[in-house]
C-alpha atoms as a PDB file:
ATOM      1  CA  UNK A   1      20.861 -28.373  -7.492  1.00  0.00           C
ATOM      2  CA  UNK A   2      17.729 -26.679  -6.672  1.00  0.00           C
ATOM      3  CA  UNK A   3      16.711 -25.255  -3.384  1.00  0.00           C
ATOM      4  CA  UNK A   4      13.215 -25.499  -2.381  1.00  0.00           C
ATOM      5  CA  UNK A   5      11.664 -22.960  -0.165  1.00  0.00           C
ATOM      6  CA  UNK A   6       9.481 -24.658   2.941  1.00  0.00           C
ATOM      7  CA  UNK A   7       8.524 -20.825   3.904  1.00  0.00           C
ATOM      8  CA  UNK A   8       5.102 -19.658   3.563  1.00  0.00           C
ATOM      9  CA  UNK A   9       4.487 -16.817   1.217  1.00  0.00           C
ATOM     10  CA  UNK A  10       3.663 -14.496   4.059  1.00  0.00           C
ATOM     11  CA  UNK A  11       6.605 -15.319   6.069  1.00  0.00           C
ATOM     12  CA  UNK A  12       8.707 -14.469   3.233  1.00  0.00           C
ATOM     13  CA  UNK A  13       6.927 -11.269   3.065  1.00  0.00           C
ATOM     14  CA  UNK A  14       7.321 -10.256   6.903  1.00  0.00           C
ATOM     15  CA  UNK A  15      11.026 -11.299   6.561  1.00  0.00           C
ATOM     16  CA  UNK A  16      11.757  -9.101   3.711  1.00  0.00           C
ATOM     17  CA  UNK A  17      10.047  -6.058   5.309  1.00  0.00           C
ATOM     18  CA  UNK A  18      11.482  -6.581   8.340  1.00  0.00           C
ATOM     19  CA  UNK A  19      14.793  -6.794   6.901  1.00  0.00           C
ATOM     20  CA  UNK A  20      13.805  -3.239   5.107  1.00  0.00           C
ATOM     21  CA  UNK A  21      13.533  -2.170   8.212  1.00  0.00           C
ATOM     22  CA  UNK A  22      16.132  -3.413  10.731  1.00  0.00           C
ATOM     23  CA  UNK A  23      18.391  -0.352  10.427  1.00  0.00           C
ATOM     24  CA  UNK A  24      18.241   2.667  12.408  1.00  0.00           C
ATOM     25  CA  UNK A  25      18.104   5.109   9.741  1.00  0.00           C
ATOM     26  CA  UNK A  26      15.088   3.645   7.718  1.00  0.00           C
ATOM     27  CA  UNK A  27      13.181   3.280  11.000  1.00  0.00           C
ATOM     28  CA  UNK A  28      14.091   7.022  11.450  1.00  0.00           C
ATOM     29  CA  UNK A  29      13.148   7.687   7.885  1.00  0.00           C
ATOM     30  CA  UNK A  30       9.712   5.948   8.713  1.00  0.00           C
ATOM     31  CA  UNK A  31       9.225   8.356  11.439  1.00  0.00           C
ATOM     32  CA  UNK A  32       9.958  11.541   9.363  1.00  0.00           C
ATOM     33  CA  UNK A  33       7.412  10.400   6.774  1.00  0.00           C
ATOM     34  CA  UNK A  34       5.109   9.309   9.101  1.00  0.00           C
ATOM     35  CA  UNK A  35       5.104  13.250  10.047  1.00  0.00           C
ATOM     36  CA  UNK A  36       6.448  15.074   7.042  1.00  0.00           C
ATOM     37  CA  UNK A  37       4.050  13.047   4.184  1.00  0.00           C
ATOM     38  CA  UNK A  38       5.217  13.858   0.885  1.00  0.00           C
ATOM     39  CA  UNK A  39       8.992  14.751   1.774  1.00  0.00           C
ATOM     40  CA  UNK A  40      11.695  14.638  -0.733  1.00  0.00           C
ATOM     41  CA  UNK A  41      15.183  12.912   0.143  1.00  0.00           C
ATOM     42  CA  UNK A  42      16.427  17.049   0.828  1.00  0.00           C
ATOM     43  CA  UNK A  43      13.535  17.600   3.201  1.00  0.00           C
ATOM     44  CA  UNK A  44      14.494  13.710   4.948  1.00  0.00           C
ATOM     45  CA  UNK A  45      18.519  14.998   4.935  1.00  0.00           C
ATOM     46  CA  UNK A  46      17.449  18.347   7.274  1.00  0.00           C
ATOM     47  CA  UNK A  47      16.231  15.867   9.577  1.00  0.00           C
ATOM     48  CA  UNK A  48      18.846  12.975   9.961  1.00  0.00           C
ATOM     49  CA  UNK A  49      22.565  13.041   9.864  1.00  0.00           C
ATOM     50  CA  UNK A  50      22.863  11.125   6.750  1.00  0.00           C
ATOM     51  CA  UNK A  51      23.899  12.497   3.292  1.00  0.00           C
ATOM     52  CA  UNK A  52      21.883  12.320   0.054  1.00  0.00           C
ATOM     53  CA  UNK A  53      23.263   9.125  -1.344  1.00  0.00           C
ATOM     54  CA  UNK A  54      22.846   7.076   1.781  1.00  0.00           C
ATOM     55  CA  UNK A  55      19.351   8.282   2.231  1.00  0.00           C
ATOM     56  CA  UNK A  56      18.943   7.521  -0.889  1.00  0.00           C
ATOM     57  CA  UNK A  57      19.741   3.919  -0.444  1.00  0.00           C
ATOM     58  CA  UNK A  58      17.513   3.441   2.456  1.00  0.00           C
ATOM     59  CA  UNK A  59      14.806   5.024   0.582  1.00  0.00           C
ATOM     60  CA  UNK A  60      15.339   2.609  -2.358  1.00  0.00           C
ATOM     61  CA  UNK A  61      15.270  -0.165   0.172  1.00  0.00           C
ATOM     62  CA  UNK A  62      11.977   0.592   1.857  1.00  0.00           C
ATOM     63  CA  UNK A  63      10.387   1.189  -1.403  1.00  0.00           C
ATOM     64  CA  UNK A  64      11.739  -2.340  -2.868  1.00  0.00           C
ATOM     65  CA  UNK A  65      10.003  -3.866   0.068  1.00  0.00           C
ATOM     66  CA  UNK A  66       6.890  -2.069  -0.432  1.00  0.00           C
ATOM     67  CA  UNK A  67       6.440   0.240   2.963  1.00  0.00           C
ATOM     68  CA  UNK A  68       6.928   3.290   1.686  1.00  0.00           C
ATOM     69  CA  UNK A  69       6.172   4.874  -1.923  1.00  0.00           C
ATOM     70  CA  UNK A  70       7.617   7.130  -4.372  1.00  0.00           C
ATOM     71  CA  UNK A  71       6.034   9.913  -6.874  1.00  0.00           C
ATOM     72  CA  UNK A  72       7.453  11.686  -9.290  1.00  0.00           C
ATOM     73  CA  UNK A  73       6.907  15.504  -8.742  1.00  0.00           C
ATOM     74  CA  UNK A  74       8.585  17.198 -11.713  1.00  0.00           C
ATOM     75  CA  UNK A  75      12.465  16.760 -10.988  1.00  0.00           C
ATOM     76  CA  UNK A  76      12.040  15.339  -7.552  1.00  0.00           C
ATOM     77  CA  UNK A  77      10.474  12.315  -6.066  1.00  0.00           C
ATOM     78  CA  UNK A  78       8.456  12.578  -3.100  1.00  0.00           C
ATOM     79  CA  UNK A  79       8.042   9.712  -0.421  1.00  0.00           C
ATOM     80  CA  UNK A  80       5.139   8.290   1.790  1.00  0.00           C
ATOM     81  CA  UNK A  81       4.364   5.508   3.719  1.00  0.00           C
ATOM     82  CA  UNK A  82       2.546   2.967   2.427  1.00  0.00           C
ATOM     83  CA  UNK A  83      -0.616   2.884   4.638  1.00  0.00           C
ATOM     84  CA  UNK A  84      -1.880  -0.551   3.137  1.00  0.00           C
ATOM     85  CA  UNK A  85       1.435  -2.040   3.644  1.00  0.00           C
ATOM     86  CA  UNK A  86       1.933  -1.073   6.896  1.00  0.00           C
ATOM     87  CA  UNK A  87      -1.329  -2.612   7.805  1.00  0.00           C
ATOM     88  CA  UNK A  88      -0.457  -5.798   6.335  1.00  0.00           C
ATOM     89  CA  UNK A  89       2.701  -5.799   8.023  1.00  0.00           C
ATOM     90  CA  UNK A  90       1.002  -4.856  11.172  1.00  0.00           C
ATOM     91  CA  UNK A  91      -1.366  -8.135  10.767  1.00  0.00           C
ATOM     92  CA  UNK A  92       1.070 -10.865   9.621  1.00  0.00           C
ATOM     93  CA  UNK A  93       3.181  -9.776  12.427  1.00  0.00           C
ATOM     94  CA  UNK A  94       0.700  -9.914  15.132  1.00  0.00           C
ATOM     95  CA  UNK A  95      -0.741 -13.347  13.247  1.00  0.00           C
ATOM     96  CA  UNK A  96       3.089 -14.437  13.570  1.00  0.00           C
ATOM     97  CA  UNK A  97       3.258 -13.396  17.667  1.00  0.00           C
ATOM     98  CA  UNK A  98       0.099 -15.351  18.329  1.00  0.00           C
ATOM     99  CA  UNK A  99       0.979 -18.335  16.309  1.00  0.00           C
ATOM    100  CA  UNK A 100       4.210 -18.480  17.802  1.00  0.00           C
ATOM    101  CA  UNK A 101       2.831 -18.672  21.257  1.00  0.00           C
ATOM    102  CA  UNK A 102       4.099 -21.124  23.787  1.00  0.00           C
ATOM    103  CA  UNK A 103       0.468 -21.566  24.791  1.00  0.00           C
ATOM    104  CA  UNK A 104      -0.932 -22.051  21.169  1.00  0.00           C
ATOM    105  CA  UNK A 105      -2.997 -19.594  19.690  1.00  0.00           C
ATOM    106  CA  UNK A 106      -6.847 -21.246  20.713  1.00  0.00           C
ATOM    107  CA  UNK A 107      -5.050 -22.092  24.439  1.00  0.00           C
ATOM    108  CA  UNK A 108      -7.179 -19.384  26.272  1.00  0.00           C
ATOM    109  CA  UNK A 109      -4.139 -18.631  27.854  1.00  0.00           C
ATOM    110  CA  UNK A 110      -3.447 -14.968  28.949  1.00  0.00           C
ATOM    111  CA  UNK A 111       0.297 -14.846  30.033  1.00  0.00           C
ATOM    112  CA  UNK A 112       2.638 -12.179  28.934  1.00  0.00           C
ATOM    113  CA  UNK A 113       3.777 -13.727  25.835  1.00  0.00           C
ATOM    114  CA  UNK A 114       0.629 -12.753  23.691  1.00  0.00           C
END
C-alpha cells in the first residue's frame, strides 16, 4: 500500500528543520556557531556539556537538514551556519505564521496573533 503525501514541499521542509532543531543542544550549538564561525566539534565541546560523540550527532543532524555546513580543514571539519538556509527557514516560517492566522492573511487585521 502506498502512502501519499498531501504536504506541500515547503512544509515538509520547515518540518524537517524544525525537527533538526527541537533539541536543546543543537539550538545551543546554533548559538556557538552563530559566534564562533568556523568551530570544530573540540572548539563546540569547550562550550557545552556534551561529549564528542553526542555533539557529533547533533552536528550530523543539523547538517542533514541543511542549517548548518561542514568543511573539511585537513583532519578536522569545521562548522557554520548556513546563512541561506536560515533565511529560508526564517521566510517559510513567517509565510506559515501569517497563513495560519485566525484572521486570514489579506484580513487587515492587526491582533496579536500575526
Amino acid at each position: 500500500m502506498e502512502i501519499k503525501s498531501n504536504y506541500a514541499v515547503k512544509e515538509e521542509r520547515l518540518a524537517g528543520q524544525l525537527k533538526a532543531m527541537a533539541h536543546p543542544a543543537r539550538l545551543a550549538i546554533m548559538r556557538e556557531l552563530a559566534s564562533n564561525p568556523q568551530a570544530g566539534c573540540t572548539q563546540l565541546m569547550e562550550h557545552l556539556p556534551l561529549g564528542q560523540a553526542t555533539v557529533s550527532q547533533h552536528l550530523k543532524a543539523l547538517k542533514e537538514a541543511g542549517i548548518i555546513r561542514g568543511e573539511v580543514e585537513g583532519r578536522r571539519v569545521c562548522y557554520c551556519l548556513d546563512p541561506k538556509a536560515l533565511e529560508t527557514l526564517h521566510s517559510l516560517f513567517h509565510q506559515f505564521i501569517t497563513e495560519s492566522c485566525c484572521c486570514g492573511p489579506d484580513s487587515g487585521c492587526e491582533c496579536s496573533c500575526c
